[in-house]
PDB file of N, CA and C in Angstrom:
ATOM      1  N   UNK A   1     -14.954  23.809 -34.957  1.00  0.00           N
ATOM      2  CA  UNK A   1     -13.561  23.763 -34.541  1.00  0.00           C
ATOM      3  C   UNK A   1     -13.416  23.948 -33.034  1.00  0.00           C
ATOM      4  N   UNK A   2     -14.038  24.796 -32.431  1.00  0.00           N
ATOM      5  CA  UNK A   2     -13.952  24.885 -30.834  1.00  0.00           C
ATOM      6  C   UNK A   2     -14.236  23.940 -30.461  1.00  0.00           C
ATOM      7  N   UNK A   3     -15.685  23.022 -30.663  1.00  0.00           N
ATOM      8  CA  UNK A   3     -15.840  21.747 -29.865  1.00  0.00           C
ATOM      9  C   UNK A   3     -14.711  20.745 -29.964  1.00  0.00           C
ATOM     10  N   UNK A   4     -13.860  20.982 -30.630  1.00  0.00           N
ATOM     11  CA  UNK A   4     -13.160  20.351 -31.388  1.00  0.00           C
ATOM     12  C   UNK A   4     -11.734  19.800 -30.215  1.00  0.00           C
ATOM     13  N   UNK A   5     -11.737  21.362 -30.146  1.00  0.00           N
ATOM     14  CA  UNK A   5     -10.697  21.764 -29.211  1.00  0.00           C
ATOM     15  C   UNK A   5     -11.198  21.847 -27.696  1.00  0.00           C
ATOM     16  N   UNK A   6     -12.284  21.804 -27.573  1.00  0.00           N
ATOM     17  CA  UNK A   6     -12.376  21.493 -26.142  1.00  0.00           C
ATOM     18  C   UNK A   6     -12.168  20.186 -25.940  1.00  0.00           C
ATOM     19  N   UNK A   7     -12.959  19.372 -26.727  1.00  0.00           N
ATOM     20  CA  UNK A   7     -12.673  17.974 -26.403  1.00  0.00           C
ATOM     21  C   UNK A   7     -10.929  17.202 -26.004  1.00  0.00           C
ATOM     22  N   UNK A   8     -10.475  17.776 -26.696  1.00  0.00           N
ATOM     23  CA  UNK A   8      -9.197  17.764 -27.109  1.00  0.00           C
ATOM     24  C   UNK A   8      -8.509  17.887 -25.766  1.00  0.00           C
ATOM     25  N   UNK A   9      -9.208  19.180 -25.232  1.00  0.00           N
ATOM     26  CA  UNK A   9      -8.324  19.304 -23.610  1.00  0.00           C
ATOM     27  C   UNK A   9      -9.162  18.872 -22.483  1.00  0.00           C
ATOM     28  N   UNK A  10      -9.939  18.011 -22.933  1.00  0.00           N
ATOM     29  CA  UNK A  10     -10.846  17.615 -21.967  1.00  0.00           C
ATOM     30  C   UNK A  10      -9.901  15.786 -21.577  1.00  0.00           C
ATOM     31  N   UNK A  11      -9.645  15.688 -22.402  1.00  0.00           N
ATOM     32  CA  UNK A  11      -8.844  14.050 -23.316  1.00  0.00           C
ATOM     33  C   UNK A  11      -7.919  14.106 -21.851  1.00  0.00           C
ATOM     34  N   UNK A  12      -8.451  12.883 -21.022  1.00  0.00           N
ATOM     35  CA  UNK A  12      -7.370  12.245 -19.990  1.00  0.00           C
ATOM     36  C   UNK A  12      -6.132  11.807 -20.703  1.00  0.00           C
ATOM     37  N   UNK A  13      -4.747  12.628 -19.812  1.00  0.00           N
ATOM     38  CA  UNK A  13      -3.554  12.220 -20.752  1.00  0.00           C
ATOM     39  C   UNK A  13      -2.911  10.730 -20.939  1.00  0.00           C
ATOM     40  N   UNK A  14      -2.286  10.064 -21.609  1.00  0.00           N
ATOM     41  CA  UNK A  14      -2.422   8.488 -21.304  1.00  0.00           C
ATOM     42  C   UNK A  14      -1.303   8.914 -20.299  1.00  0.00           C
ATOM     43  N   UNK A  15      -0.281   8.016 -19.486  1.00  0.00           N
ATOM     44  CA  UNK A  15       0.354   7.381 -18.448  1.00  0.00           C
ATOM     45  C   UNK A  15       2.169   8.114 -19.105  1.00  0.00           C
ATOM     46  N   UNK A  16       2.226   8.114 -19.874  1.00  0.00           N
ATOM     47  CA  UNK A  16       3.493   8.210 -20.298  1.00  0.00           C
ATOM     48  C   UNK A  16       3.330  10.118 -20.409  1.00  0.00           C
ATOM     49  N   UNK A  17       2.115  10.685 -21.110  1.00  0.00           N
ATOM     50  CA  UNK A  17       1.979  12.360 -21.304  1.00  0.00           C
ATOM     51  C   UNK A  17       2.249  12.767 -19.966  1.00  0.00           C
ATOM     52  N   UNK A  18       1.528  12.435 -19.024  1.00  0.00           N
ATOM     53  CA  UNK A  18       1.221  12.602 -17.829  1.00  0.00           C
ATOM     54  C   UNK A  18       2.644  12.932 -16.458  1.00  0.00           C
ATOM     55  N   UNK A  19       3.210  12.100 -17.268  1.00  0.00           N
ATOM     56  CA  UNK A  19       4.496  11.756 -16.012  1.00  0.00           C
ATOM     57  C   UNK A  19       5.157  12.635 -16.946  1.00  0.00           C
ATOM     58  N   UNK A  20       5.827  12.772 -18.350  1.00  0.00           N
ATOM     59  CA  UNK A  20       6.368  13.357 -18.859  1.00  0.00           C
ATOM     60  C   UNK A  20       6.299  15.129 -18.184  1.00  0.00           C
ATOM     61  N   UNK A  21       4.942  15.574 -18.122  1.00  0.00           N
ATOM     62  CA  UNK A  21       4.072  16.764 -17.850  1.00  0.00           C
ATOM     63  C   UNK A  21       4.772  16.950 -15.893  1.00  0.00           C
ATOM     64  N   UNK A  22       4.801  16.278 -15.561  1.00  0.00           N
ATOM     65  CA  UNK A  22       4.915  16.520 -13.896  1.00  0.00           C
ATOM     66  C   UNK A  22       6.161  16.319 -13.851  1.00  0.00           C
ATOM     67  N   UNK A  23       7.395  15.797 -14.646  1.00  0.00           N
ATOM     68  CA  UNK A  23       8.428  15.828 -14.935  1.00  0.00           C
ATOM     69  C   UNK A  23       8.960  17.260 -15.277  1.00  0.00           C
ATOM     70  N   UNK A  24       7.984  17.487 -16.082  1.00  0.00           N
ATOM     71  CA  UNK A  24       8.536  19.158 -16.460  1.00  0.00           C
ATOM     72  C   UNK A  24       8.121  20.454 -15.420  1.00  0.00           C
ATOM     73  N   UNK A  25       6.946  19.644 -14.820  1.00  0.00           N
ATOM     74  CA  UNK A  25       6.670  20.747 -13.807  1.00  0.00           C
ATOM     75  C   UNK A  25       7.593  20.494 -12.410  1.00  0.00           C
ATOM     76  N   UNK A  26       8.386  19.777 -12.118  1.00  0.00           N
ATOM     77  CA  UNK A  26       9.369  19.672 -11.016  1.00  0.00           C
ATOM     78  C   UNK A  26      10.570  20.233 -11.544  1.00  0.00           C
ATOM     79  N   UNK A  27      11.215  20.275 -12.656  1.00  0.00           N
ATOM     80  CA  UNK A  27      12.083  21.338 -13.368  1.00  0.00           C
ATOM     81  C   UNK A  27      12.057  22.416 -13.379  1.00  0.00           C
ATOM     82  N   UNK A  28      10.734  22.745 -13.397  1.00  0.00           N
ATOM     83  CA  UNK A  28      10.166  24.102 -13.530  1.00  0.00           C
ATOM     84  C   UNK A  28      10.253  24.678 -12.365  1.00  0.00           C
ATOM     85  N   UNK A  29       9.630  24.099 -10.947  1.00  0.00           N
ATOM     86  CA  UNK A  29       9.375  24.475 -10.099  1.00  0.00           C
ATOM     87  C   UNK A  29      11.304  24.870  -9.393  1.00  0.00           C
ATOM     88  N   UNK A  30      12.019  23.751 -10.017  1.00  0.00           N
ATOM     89  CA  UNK A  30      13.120  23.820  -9.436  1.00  0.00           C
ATOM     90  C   UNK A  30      14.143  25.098  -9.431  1.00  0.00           C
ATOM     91  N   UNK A  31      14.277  25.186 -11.159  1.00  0.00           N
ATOM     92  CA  UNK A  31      14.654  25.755 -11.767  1.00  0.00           C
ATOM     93  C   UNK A  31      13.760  27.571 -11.537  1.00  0.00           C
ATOM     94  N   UNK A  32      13.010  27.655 -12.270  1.00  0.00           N
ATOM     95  CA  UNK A  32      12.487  28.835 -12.625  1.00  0.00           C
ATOM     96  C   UNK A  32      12.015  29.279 -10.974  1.00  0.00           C
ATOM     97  N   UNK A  33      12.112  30.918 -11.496  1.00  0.00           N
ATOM     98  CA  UNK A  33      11.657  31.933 -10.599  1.00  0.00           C
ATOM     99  C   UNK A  33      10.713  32.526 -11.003  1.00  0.00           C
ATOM    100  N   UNK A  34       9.778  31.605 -10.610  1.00  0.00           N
ATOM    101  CA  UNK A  34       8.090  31.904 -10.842  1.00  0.00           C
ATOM    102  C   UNK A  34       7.515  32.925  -9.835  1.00  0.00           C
ATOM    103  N   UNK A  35       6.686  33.821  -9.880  1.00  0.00           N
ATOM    104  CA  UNK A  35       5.791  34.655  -9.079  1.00  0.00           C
ATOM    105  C   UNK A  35       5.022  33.511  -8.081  1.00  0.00           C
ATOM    106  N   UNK A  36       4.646  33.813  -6.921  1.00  0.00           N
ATOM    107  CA  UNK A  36       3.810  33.341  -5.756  1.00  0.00           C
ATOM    108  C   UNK A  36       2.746  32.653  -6.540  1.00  0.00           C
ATOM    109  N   UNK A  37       2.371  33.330  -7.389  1.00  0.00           N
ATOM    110  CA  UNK A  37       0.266  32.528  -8.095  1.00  0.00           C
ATOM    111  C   UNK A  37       0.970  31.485  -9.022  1.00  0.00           C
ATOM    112  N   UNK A  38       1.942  31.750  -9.547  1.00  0.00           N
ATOM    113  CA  UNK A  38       2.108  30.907 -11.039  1.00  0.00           C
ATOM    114  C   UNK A  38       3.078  29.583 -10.584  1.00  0.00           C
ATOM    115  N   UNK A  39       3.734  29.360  -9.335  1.00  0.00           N
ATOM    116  CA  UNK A  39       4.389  28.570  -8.899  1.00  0.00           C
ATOM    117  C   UNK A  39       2.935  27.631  -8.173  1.00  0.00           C
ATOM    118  N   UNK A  40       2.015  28.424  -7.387  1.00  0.00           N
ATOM    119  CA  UNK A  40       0.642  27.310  -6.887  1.00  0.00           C
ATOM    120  C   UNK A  40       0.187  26.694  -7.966  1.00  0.00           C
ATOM    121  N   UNK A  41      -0.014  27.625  -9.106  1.00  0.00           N
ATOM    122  CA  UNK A  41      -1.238  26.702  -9.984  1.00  0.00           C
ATOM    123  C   UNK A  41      -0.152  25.958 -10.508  1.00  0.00           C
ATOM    124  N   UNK A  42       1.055  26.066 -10.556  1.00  0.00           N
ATOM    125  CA  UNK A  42       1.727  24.870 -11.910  1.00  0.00           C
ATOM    126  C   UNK A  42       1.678  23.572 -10.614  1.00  0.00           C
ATOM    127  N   UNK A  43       2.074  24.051  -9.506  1.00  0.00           N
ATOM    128  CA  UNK A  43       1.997  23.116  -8.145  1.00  0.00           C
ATOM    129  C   UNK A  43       0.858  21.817  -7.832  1.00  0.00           C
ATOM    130  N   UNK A  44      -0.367  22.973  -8.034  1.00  0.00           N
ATOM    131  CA  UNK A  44      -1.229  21.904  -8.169  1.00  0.00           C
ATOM    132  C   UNK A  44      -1.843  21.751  -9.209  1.00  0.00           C
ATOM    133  N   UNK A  45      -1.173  21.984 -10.777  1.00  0.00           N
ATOM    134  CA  UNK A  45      -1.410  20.430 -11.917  1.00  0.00           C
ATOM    135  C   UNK A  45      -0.561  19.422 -11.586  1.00  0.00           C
ATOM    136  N   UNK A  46       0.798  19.900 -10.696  1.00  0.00           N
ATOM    137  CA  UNK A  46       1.418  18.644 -10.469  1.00  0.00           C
ATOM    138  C   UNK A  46       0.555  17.508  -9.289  1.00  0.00           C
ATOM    139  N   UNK A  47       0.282  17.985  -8.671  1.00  0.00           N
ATOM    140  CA  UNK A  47      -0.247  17.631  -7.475  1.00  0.00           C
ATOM    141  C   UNK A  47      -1.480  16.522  -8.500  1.00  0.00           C
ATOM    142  N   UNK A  48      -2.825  16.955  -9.498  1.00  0.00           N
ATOM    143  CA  UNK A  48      -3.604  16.412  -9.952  1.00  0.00           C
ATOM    144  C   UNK A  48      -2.870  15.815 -10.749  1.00  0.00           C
ATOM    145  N   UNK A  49      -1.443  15.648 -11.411  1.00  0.00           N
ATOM    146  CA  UNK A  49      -0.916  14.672 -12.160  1.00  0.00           C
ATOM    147  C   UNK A  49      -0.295  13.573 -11.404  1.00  0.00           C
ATOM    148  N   UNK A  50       0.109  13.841 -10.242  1.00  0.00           N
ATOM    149  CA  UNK A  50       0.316  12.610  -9.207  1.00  0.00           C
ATOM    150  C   UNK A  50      -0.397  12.200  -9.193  1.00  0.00           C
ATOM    151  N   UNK A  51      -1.859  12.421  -8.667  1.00  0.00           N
ATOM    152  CA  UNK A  51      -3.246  11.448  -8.162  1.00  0.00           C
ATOM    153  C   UNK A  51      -3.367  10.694  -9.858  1.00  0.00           C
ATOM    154  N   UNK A  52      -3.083  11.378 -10.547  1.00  0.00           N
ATOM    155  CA  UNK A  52      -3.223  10.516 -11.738  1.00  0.00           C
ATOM    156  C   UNK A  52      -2.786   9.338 -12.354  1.00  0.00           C
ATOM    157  N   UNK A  53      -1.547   9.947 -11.915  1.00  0.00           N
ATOM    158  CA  UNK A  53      -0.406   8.830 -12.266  1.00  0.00           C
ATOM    159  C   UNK A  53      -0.761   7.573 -10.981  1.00  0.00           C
ATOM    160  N   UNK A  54      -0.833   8.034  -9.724  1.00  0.00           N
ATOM    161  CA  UNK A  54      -0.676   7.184  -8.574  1.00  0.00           C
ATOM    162  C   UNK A  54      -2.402   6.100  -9.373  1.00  0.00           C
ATOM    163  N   UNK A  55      -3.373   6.144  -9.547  1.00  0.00           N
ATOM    164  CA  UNK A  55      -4.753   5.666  -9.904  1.00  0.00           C
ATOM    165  C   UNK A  55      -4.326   4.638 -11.054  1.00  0.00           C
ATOM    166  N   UNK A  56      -3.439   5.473 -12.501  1.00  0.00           N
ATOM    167  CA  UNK A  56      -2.924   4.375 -13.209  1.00  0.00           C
ATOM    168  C   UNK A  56      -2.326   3.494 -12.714  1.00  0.00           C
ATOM    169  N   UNK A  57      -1.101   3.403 -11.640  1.00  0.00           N
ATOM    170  CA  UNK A  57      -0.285   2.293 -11.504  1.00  0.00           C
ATOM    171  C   UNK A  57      -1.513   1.310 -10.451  1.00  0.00           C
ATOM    172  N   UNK A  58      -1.820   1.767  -9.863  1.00  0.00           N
ATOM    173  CA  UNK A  58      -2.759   1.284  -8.932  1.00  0.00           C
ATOM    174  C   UNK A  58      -3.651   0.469 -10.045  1.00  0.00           C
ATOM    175  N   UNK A  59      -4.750   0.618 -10.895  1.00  0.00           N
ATOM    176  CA  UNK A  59      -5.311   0.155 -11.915  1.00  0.00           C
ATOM    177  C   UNK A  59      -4.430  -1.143 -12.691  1.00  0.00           C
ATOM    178  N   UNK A  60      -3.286  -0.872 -13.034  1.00  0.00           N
ATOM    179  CA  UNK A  60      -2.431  -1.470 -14.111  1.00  0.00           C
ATOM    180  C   UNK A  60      -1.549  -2.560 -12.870  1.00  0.00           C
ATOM    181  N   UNK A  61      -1.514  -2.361 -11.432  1.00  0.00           N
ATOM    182  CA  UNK A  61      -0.699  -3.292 -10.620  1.00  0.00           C
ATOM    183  C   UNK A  61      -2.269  -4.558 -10.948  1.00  0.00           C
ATOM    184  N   UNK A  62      -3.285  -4.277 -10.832  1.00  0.00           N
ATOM    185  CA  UNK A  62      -4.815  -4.941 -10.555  1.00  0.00           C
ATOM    186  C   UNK A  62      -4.677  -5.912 -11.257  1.00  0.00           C
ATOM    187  N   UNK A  63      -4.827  -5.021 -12.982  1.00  0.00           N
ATOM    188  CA  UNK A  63      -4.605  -6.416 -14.281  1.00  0.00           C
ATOM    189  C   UNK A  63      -3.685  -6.917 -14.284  1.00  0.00           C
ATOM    190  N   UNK A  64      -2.329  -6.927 -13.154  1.00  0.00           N
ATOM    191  CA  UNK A  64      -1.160  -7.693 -13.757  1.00  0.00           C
ATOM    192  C   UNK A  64      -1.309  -8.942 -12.783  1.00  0.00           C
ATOM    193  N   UNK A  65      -2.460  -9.098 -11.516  1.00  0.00           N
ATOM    194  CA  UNK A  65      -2.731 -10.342 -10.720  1.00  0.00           C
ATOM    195  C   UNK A  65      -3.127 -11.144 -11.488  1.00  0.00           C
ATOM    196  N   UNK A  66      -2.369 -12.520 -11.081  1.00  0.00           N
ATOM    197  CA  UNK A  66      -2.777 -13.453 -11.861  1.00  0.00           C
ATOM    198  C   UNK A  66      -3.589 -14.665 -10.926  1.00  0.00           C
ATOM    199  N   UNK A  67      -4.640 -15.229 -11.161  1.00  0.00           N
ATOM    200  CA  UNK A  67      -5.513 -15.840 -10.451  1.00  0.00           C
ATOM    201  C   UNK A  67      -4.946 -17.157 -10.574  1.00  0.00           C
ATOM    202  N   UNK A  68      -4.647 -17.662  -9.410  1.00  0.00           N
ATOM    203  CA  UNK A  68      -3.990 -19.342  -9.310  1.00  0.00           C
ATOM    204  C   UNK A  68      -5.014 -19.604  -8.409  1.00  0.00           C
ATOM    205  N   UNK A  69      -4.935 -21.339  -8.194  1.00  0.00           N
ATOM    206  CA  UNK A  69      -5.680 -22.241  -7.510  1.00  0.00           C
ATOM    207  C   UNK A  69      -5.092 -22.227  -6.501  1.00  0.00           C
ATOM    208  N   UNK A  70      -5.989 -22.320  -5.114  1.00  0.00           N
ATOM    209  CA  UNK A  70      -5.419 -22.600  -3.800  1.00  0.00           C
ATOM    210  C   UNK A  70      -5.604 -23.983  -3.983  1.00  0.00           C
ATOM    211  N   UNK A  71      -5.250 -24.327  -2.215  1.00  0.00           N
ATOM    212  CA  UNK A  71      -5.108 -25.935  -2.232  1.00  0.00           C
ATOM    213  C   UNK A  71      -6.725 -26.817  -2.815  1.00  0.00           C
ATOM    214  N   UNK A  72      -7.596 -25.585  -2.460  1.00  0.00           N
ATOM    215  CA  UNK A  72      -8.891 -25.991  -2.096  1.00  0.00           C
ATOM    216  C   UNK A  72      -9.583 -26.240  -3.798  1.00  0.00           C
ATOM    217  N   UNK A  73      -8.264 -25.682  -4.910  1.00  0.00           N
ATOM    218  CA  UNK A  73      -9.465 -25.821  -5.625  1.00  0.00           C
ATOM    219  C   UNK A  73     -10.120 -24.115  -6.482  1.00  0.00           C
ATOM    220  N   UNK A  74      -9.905 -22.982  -5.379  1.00  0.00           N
ATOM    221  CA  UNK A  74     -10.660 -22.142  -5.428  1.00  0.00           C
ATOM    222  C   UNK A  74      -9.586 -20.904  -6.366  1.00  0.00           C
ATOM    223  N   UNK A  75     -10.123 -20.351  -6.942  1.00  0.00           N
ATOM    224  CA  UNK A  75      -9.072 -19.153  -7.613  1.00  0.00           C
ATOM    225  C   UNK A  75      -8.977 -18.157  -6.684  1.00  0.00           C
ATOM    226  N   UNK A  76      -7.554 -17.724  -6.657  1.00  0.00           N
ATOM    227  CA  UNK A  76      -7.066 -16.840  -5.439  1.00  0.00           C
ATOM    228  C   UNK A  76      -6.223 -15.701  -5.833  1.00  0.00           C
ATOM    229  N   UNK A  77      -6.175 -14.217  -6.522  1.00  0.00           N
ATOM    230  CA  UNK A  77      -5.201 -13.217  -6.507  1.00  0.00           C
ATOM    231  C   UNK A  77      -4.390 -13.544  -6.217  1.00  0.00           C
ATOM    232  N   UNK A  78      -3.089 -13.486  -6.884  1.00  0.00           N
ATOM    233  CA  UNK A  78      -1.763 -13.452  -6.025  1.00  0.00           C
ATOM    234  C   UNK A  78      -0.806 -12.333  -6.952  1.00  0.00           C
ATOM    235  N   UNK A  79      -0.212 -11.453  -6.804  1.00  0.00           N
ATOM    236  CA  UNK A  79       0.734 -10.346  -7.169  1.00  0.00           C
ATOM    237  C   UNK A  79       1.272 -11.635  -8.135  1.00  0.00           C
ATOM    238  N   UNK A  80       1.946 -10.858  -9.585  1.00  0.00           N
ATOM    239  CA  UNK A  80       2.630 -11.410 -10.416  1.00  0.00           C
ATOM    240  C   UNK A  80       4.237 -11.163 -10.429  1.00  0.00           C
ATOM    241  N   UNK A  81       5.002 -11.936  -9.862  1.00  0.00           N
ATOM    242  CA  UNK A  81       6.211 -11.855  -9.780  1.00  0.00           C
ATOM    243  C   UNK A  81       7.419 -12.039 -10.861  1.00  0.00           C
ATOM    244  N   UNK A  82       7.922 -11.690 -11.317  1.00  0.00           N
ATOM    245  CA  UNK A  82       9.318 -11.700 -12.711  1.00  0.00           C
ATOM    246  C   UNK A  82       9.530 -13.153 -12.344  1.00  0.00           C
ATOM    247  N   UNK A  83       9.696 -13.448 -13.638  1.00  0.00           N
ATOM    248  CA  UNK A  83      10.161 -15.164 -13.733  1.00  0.00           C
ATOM    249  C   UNK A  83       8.741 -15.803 -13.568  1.00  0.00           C
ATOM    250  N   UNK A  84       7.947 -15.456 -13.014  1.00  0.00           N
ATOM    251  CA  UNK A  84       6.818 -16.270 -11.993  1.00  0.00           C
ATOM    252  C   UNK A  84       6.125 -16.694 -12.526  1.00  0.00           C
ATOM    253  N   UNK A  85       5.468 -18.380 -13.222  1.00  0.00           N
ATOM    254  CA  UNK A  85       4.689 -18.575 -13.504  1.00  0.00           C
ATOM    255  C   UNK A  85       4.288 -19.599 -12.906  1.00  0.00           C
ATOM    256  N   UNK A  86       3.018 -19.958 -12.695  1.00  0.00           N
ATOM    257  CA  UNK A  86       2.319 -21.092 -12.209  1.00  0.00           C
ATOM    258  C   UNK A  86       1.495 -21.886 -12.589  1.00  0.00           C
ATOM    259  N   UNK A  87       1.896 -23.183 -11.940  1.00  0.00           N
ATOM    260  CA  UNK A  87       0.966 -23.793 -13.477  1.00  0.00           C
ATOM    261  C   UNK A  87      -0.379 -24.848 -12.343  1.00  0.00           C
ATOM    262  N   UNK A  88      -1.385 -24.972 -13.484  1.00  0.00           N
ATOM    263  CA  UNK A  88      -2.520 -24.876 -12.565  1.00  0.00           C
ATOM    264  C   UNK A  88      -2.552 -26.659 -12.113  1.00  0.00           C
ATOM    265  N   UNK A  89      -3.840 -27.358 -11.385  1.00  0.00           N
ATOM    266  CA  UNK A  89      -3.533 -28.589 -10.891  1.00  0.00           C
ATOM    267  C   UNK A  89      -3.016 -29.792 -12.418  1.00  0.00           C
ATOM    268  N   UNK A  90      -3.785 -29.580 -13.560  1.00  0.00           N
ATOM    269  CA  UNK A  90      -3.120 -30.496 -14.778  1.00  0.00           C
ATOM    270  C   UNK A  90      -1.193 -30.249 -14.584  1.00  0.00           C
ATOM    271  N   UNK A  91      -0.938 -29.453 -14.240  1.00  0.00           N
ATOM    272  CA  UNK A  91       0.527 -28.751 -14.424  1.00  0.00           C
ATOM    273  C   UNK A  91       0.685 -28.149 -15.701  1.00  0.00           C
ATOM    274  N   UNK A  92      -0.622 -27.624 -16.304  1.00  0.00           N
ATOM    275  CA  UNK A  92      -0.534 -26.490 -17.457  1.00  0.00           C
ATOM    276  C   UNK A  92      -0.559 -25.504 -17.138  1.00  0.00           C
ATOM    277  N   UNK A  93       0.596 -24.108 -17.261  1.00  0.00           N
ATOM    278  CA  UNK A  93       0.504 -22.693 -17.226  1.00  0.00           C
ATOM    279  C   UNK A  93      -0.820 -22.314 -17.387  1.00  0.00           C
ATOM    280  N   UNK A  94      -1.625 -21.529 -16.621  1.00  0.00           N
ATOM    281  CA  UNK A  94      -2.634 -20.717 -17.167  1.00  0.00           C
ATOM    282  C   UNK A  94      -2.321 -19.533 -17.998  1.00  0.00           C
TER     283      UNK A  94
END
């Protein structure tokens, strides 16, 4: 049962726990009248839930590039824009 439970809090939170969690710790921080030690450490899980959160969107902006043809022929990154699709030299959507 302990390994059980370590694993458990070892478990990177997905994207939605995460923000939820640093959500509550800016309430907290706002709100409550925490002691000097207990306001740092909740401070910096927020602080390691930013770098967290900031790595997901960063990761998840990556897979949302969609690779189009330049003039040349060659596949080229380009940011994926709303509405935006492009369609390749046949004039079929990739």
């Amino acid at each position: 049962m302990a390994r059980k439970r370590a694993a458990t809090q070892d478990k990177e939170p997905t994207f939605e726990e995460a923000l939820g969690r640093l959500e509550e710790i800016v309430k907290e921080l706002e709100e409550a009248e925490l002691p000097l030690e207990k306001s740092l450490e909740v401070f910096e899980e927020g602080v390691k839930l930013s770098r967290l959160l900031e790595g997901k969107l960063n990761e998840a902006e990556q897979k949302v590039e969609i690779l189009l043809r330049d003039g040349e022929g060659k596949k080229t990154p380009r940011p994926f824009g709303p509405g935006e699709e492009e369609e390749d030299q046949e004039g079929l959507p990739f």
